[in-house]
C-alpha atoms as a PDB file:
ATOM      1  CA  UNK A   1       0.000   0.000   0.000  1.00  0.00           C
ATOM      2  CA  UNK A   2       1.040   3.913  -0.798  1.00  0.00           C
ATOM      3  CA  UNK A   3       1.945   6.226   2.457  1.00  0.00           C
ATOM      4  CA  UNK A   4      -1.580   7.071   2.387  1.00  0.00           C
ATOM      5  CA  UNK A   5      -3.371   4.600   2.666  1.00  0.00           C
ATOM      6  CA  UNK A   6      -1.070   3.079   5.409  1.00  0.00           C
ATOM      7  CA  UNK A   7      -1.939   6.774   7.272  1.00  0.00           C
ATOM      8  CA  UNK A   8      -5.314   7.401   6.507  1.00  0.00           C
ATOM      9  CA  UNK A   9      -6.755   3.836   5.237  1.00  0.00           C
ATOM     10  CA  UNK A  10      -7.754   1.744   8.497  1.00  0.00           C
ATOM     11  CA  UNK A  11      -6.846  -1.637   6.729  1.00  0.00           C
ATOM     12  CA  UNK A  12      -7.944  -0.283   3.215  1.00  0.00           C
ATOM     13  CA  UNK A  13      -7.354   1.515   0.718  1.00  0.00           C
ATOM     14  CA  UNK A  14      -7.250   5.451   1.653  1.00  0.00           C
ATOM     15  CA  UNK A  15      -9.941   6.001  -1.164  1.00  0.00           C
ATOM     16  CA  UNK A  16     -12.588   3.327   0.272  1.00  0.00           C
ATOM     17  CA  UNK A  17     -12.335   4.600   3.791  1.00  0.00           C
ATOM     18  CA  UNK A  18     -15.434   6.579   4.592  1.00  0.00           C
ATOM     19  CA  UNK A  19     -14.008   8.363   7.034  1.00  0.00           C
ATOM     20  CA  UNK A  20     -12.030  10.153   4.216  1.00  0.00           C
ATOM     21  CA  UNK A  21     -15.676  11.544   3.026  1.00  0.00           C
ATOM     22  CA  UNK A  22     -17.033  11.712   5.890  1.00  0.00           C
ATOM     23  CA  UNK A  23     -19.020  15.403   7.201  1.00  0.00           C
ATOM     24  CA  UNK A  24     -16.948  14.797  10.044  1.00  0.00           C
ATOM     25  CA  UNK A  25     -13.681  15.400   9.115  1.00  0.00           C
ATOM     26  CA  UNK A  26     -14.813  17.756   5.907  1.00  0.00           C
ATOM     27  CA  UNK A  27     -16.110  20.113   9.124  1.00  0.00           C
ATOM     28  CA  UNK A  28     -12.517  20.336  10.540  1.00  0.00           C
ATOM     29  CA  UNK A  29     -11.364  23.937  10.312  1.00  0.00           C
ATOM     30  CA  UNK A  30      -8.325  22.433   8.452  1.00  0.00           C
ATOM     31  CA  UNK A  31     -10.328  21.267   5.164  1.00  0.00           C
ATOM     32  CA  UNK A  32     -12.782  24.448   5.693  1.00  0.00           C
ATOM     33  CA  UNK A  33      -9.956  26.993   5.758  1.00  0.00           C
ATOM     34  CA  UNK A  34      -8.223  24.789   2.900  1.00  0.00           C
ATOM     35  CA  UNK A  35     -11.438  24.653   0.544  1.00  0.00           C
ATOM     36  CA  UNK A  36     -12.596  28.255   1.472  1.00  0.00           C
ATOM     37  CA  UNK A  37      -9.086  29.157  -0.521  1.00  0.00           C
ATOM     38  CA  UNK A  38      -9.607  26.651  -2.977  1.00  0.00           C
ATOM     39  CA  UNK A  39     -12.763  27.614  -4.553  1.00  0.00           C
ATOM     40  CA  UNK A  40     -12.251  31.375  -4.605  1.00  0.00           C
ATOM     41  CA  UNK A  41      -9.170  30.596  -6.916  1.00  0.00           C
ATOM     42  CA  UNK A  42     -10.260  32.190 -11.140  1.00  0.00           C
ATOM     43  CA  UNK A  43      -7.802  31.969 -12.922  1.00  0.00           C
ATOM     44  CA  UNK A  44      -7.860  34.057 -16.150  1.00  0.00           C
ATOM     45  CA  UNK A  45      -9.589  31.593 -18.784  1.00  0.00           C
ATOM     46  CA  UNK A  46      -6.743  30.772 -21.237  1.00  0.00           C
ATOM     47  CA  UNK A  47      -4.010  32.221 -19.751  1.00  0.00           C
ATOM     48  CA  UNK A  48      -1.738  29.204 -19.115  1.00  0.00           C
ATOM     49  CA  UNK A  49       0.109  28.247 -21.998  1.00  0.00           C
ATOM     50  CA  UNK A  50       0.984  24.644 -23.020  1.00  0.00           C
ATOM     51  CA  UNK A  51       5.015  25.971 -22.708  1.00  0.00           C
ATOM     52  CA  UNK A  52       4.389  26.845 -19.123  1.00  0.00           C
ATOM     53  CA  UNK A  53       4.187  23.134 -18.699  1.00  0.00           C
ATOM     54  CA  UNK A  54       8.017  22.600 -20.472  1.00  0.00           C
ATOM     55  CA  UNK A  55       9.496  19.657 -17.913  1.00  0.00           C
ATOM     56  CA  UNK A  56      12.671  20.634 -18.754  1.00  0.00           C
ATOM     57  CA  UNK A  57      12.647  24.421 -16.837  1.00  0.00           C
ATOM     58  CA  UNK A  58      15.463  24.340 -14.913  1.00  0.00           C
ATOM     59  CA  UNK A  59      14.075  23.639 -10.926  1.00  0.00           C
ATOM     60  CA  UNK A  60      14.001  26.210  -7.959  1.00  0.00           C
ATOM     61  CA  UNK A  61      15.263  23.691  -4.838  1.00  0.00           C
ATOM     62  CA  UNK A  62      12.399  25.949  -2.675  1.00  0.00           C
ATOM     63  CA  UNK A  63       9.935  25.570  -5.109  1.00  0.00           C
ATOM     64  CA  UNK A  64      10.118  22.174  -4.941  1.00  0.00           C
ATOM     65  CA  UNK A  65      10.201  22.051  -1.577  1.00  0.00           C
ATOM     66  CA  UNK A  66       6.906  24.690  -1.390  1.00  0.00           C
ATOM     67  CA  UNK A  67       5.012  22.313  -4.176  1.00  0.00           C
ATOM     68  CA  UNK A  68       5.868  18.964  -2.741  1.00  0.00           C
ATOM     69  CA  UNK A  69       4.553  20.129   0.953  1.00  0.00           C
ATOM     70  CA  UNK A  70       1.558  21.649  -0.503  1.00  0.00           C
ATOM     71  CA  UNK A  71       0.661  18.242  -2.233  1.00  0.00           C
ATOM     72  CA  UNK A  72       1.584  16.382   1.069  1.00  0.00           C
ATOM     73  CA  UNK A  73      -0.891  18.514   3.016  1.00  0.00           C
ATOM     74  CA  UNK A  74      -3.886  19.602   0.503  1.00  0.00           C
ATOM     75  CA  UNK A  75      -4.324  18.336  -2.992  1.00  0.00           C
ATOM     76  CA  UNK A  76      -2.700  14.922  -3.303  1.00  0.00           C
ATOM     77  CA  UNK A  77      -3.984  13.336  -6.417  1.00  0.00           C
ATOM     78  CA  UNK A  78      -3.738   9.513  -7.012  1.00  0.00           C
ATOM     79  CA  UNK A  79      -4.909   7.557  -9.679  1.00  0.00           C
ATOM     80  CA  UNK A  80      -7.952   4.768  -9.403  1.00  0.00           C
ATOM     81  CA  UNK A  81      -9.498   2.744 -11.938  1.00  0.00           C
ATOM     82  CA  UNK A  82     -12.783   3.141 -13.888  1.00  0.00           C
ATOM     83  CA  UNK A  83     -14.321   0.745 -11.401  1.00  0.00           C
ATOM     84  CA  UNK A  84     -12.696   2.523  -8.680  1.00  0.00           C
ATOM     85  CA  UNK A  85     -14.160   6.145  -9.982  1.00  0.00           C
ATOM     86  CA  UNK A  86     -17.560   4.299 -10.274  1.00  0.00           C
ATOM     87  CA  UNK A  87     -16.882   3.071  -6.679  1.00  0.00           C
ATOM     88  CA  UNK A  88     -16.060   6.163  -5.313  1.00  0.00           C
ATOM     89  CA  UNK A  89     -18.730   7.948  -6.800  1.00  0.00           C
ATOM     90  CA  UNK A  90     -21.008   5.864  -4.956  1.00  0.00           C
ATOM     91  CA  UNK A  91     -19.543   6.125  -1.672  1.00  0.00           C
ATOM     92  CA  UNK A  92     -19.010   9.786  -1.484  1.00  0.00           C
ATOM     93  CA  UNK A  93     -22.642  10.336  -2.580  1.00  0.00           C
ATOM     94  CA  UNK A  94     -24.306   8.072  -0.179  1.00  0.00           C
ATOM     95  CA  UNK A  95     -22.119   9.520   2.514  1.00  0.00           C
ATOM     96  CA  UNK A  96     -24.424  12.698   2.330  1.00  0.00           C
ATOM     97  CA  UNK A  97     -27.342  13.273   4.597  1.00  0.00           C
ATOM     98  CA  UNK A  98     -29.258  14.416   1.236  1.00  0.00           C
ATOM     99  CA  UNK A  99     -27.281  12.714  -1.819  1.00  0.00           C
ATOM    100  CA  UNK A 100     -29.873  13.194  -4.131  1.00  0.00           C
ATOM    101  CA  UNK A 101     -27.570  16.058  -6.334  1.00  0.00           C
ATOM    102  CA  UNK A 102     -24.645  16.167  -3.907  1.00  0.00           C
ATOM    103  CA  UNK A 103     -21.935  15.285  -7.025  1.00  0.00           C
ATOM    104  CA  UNK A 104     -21.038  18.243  -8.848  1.00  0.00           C
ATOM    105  CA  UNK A 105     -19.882  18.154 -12.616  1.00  0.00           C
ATOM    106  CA  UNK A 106     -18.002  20.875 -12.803  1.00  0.00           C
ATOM    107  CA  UNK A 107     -14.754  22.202 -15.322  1.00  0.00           C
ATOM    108  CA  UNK A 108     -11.162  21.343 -14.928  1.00  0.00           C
ATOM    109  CA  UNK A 109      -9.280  23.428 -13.414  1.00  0.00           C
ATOM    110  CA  UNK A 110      -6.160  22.588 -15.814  1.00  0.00           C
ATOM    111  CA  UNK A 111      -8.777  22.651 -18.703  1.00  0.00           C
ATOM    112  CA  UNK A 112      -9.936  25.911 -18.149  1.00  0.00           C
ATOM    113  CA  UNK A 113      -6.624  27.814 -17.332  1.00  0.00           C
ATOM    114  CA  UNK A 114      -4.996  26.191 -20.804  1.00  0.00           C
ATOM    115  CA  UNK A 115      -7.794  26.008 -23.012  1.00  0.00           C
ATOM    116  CA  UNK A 116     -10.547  28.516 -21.432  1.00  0.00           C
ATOM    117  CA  UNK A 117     -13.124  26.398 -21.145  1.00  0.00           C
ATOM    118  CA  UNK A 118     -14.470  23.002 -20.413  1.00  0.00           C
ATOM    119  CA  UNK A 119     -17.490  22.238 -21.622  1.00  0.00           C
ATOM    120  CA  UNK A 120     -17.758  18.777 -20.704  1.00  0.00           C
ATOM    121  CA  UNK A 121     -17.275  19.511 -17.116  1.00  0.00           C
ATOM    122  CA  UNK A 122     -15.257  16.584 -16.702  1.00  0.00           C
ATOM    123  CA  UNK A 123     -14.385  16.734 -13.124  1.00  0.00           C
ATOM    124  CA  UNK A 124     -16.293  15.700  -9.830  1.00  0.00           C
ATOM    125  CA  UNK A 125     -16.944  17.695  -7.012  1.00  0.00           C
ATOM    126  CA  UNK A 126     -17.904  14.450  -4.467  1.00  0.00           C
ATOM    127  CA  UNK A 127     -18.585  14.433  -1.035  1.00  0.00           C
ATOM    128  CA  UNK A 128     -19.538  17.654   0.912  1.00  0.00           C
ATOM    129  CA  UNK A 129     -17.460  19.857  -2.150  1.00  0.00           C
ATOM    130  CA  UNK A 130     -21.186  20.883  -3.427  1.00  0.00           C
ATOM    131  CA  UNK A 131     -21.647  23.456  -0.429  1.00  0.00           C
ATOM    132  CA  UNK A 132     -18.619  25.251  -1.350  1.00  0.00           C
ATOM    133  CA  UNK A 133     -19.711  25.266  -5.409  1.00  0.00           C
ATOM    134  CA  UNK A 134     -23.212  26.473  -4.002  1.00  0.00           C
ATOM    135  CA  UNK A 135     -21.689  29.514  -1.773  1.00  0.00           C
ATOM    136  CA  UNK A 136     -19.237  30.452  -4.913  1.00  0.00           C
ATOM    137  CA  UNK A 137     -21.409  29.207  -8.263  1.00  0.00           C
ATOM    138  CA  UNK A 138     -19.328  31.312 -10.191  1.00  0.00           C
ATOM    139  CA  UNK A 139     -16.149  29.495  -9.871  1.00  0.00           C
ATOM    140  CA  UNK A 140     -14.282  28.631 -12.974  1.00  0.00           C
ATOM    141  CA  UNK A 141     -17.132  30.054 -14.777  1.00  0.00           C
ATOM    142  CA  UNK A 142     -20.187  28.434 -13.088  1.00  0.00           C
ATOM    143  CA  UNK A 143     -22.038  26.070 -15.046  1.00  0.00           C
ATOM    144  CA  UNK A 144     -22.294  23.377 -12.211  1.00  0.00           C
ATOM    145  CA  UNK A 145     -24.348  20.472 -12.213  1.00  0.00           C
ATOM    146  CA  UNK A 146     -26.047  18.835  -9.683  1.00  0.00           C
ATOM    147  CA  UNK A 147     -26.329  14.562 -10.329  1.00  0.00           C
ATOM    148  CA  UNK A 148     -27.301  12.051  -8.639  1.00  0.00           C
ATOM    149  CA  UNK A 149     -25.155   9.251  -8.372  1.00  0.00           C
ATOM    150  CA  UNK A 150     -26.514   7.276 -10.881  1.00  0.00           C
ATOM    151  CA  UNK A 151     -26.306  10.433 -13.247  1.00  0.00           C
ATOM    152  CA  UNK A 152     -22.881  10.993 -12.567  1.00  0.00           C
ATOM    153  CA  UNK A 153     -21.911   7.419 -13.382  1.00  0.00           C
ATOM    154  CA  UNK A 154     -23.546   7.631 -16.863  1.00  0.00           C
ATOM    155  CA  UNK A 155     -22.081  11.651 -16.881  1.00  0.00           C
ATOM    156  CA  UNK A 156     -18.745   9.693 -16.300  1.00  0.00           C
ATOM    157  CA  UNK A 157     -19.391   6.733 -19.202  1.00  0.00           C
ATOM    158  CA  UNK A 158     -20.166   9.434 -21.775  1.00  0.00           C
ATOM    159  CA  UNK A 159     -17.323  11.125 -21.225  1.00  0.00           C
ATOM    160  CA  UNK A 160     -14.586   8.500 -21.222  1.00  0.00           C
ATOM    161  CA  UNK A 161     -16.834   7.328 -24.496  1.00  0.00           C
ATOM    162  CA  UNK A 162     -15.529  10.446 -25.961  1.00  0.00           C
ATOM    163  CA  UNK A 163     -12.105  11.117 -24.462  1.00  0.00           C
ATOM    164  CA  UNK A 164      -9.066   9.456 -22.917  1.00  0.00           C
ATOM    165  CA  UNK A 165      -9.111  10.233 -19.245  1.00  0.00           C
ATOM    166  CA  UNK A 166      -7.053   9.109 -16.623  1.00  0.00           C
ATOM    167  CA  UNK A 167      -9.160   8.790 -12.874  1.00  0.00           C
ATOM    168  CA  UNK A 168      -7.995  10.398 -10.002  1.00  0.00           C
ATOM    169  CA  UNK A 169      -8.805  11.008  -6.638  1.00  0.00           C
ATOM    170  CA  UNK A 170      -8.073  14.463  -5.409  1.00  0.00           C
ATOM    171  CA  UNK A 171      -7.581  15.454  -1.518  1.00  0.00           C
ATOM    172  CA  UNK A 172      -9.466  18.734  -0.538  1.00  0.00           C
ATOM    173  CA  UNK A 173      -7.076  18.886   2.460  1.00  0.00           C
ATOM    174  CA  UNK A 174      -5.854  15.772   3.143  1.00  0.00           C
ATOM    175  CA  UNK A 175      -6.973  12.844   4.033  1.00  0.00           C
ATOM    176  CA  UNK A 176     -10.269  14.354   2.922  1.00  0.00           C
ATOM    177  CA  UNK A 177     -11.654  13.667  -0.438  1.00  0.00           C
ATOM    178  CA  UNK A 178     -13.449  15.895  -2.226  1.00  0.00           C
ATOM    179  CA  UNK A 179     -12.807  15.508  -5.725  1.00  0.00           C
ATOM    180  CA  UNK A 180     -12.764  12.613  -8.462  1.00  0.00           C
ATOM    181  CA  UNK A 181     -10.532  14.309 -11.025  1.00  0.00           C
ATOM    182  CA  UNK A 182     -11.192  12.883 -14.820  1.00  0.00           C
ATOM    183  CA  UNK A 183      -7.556  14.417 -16.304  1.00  0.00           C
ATOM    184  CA  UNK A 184      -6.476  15.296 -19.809  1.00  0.00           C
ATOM    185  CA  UNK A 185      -2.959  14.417 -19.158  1.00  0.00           C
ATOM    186  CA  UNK A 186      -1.782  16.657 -22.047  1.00  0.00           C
ATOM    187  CA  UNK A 187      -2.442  19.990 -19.768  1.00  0.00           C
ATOM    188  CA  UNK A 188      -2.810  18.047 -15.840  1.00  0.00           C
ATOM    189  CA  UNK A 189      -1.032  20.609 -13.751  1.00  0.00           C
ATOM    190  CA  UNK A 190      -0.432  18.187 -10.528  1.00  0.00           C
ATOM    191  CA  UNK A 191       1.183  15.530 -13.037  1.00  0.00           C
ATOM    192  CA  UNK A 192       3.789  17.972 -14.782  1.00  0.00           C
ATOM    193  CA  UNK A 193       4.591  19.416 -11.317  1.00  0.00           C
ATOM    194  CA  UNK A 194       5.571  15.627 -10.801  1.00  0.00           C
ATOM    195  CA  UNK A 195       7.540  15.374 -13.764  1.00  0.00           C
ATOM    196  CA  UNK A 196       9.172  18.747 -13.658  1.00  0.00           C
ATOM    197  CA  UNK A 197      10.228  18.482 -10.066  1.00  0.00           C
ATOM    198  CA  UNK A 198      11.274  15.070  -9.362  1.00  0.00           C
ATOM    199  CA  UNK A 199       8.399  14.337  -6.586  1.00  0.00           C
ATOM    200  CA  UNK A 200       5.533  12.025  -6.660  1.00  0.00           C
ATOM    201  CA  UNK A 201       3.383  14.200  -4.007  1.00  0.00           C
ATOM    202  CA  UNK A 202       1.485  15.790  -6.570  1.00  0.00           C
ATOM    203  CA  UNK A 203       0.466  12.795  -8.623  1.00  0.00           C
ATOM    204  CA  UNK A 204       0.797   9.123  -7.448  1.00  0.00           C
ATOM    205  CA  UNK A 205       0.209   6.034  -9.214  1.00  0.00           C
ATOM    206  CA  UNK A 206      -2.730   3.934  -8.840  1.00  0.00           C
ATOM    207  CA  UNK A 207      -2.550   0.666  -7.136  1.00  0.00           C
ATOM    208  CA  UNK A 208      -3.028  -1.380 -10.314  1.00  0.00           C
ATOM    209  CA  UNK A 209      -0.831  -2.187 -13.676  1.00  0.00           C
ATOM    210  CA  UNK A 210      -1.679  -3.505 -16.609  1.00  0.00           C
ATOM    211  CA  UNK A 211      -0.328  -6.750 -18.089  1.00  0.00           C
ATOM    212  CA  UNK A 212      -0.039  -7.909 -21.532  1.00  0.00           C
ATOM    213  CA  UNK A 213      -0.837 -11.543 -22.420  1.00  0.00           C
ATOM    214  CA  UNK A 214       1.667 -12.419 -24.981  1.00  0.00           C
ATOM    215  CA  UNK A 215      -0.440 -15.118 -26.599  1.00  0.00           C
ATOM    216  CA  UNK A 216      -2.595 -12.482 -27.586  1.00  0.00           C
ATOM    217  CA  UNK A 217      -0.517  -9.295 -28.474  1.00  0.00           C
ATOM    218  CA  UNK A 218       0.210  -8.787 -32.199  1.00  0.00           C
ATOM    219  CA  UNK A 219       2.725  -5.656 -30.980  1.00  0.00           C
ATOM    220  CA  UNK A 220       0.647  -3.226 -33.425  1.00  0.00           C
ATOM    221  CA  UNK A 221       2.016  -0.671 -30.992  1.00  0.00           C
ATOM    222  CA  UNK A 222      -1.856   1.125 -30.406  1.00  0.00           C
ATOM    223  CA  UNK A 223      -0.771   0.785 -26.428  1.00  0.00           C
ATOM    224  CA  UNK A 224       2.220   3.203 -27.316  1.00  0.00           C
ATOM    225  CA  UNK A 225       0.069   5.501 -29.172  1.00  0.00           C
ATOM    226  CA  UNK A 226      -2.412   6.013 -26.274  1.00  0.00           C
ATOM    227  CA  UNK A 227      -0.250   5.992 -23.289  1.00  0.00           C
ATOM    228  CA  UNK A 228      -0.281   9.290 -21.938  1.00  0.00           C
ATOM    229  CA  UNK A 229       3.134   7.841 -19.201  1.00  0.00           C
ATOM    230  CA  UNK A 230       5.346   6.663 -22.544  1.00  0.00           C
ATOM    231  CA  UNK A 231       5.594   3.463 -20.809  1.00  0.00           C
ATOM    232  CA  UNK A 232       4.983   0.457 -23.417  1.00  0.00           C
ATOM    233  CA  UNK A 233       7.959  -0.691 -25.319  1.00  0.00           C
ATOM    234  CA  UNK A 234       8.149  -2.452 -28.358  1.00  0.00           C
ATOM    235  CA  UNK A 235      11.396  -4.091 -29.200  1.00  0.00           C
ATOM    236  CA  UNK A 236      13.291  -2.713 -32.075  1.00  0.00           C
ATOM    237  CA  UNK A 237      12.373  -6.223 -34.234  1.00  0.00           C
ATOM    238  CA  UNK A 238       8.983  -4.777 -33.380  1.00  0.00           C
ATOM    239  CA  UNK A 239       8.368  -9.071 -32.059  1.00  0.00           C
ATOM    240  CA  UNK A 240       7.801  -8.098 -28.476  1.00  0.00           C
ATOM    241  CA  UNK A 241       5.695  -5.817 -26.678  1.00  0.00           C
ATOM    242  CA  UNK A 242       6.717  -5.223 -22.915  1.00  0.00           C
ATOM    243  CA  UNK A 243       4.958  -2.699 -20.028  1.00  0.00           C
ATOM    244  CA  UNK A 244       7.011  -2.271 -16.622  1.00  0.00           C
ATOM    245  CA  UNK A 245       4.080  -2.860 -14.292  1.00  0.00           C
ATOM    246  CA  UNK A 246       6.123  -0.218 -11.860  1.00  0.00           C
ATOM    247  CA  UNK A 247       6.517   2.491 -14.212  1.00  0.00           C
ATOM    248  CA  UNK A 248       2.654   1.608 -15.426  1.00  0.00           C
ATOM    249  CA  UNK A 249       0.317   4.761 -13.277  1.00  0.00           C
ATOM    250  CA  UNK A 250      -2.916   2.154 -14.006  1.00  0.00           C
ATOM    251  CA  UNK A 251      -4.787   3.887 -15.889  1.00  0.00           C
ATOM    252  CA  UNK A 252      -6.335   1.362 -17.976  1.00  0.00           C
ATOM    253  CA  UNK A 253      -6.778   3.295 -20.917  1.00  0.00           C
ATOM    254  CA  UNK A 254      -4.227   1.096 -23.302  1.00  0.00           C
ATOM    255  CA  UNK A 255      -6.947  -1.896 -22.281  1.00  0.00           C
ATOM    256  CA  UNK A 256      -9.426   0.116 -23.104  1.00  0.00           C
ATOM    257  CA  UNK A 257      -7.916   0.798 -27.073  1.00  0.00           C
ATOM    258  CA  UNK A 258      -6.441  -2.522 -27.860  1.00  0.00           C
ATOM    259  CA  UNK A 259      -7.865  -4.414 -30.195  1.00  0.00           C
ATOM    260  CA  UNK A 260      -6.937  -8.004 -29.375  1.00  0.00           C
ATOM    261  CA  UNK A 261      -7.765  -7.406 -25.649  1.00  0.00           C
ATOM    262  CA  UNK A 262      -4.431  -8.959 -24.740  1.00  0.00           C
ATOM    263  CA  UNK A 263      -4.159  -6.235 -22.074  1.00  0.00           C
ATOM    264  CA  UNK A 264      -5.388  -6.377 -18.249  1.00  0.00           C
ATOM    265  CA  UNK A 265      -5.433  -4.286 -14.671  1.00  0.00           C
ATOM    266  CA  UNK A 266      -4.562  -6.195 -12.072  1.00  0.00           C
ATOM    267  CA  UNK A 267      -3.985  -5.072  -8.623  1.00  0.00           C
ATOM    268  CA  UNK A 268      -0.018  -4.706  -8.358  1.00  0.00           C
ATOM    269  CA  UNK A 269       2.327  -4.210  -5.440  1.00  0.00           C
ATOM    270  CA  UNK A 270       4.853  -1.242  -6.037  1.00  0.00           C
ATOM    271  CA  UNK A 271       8.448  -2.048  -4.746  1.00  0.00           C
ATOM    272  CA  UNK A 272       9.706   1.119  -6.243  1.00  0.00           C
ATOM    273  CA  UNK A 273       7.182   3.640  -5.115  1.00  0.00           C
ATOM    274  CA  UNK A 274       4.375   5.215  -6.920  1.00  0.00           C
END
């Protein structure tokens, strides 16, 4: 298991404890005075450009040491599966005294500060996170909506029927959870502050890899192509087709695209860290 859910788990996994949604600890003046911050932040639609996110800026030792900390405390992200998402979903919304249209669909933050919008309001305010989007409905340019959790679930199948999104659980100050991220990892700030500085804080891996059956895999490379990590390698006599379970983040989109369905998530073990 990660740090967190060793800390903040109880046996499980940090993301199935529902203590972790729980109106208890979301009243704590920590997450309050954490999310009051949070959802005041606007930045200027558009005005992050793709270059800002250029890994290879050289690296401020302090501003490493500022980001990772921040992470640590706040807005760890770590990756789940679609069943985990789904899973989530469920638990978070049940957790509320009313959870009739406590899930919020509401824009990416990274979305919106790169491209200036997001219209498909791909990310999940879960939880208690829908009485801070009620007190500031203009945040990242309002357009909230209010779903069940069955209508979330189908909100969530239509849009990973349209895009390739990588799940994520987001801390609102942690160990509370208060988001279900749904990232475009071509412009997902928390994951190129991983990259750029060296630290895993930001952005963990997921406790699942995939696996490639070999019987089945024709190395046609489409697992390359949609791996948002760069981590399936084909061999240069293009006969075998190899993913490093510990660099894999388990995603699962790469079983989600190939076409033999020689790929699988399995629940993995990291020895090297996530």
């Amino acid at each position: 298991m990660c740090e967190y859910c060793t800390r903040h788990g109880s046996g499980k996994r940090w993301y199935e404890n529902a203590r972790n949604f729980s109106k208890e600890l979301a009243s704590t003046d920590y997450v309050i005075d954490f999310n009051d911050r949070y959802f005041v932040r606007e930045p200027k639609p558009g005005s992050r450009v793709i270059l800002e996110y250029d890994s290879t800026r050289p690296i401020d030792v302090e501003e490493r040491s500022k980001v990772d900390t921040y992470y640590k405390k706040y807005l760890h992200h770590q990756v789940v599966t679609h069943d985990e998402a789904t899973s989530v979903l469920r638990l978070a919304g049940n957790l509320t005294e009313d959870h009739e249209k406590t899930i919020v669909a509401l824009p990416c933050i990274c979305r919106y500060a790169v491209y200036g919008k997001d219209k498909s309001n791909a990310c999940f305010g879960i939880a208690f996170s829908h009485e801070y989007t009620k007190r500031f409905p203009d945040y990242l340019g309002g357009n909230h909506q209010y779903l069940s959790v069955d209508e979330a679930q189908e909100h969530l199948e239509n849009l990973i029927t349209n895009e390739d999104l990588v799940h994520a659980v987001s801390a609102l100050g942690v160990p509370y959870i208060g988001m279900l991220c749904n990232c475009d990892m071509k412009v997902c700030s928390p994951y190129y502050q991983r990259v750029r500085l060296g630290i895993d804080s930001p952005f963990h891996k997921g406790h699942s890899a995939a696996f490639i059956d070999a019987s089945k895999c024709t190395q046609c490379g489409t697992c390359q192509e949609v791996c948002s990590f760069n981590v399936p390698i084909i061999s240069d006599d293009e006969s075998i087709m190899t993913i490093n379970p510990e660099s894999c983040f388990g995603c699962g989109v790469c079983v989600k695209h190939c076409p033999e369905d020689a790929i699988v998530l399995e629940p993995f073990e990291r020895k090297l860290g996530f």
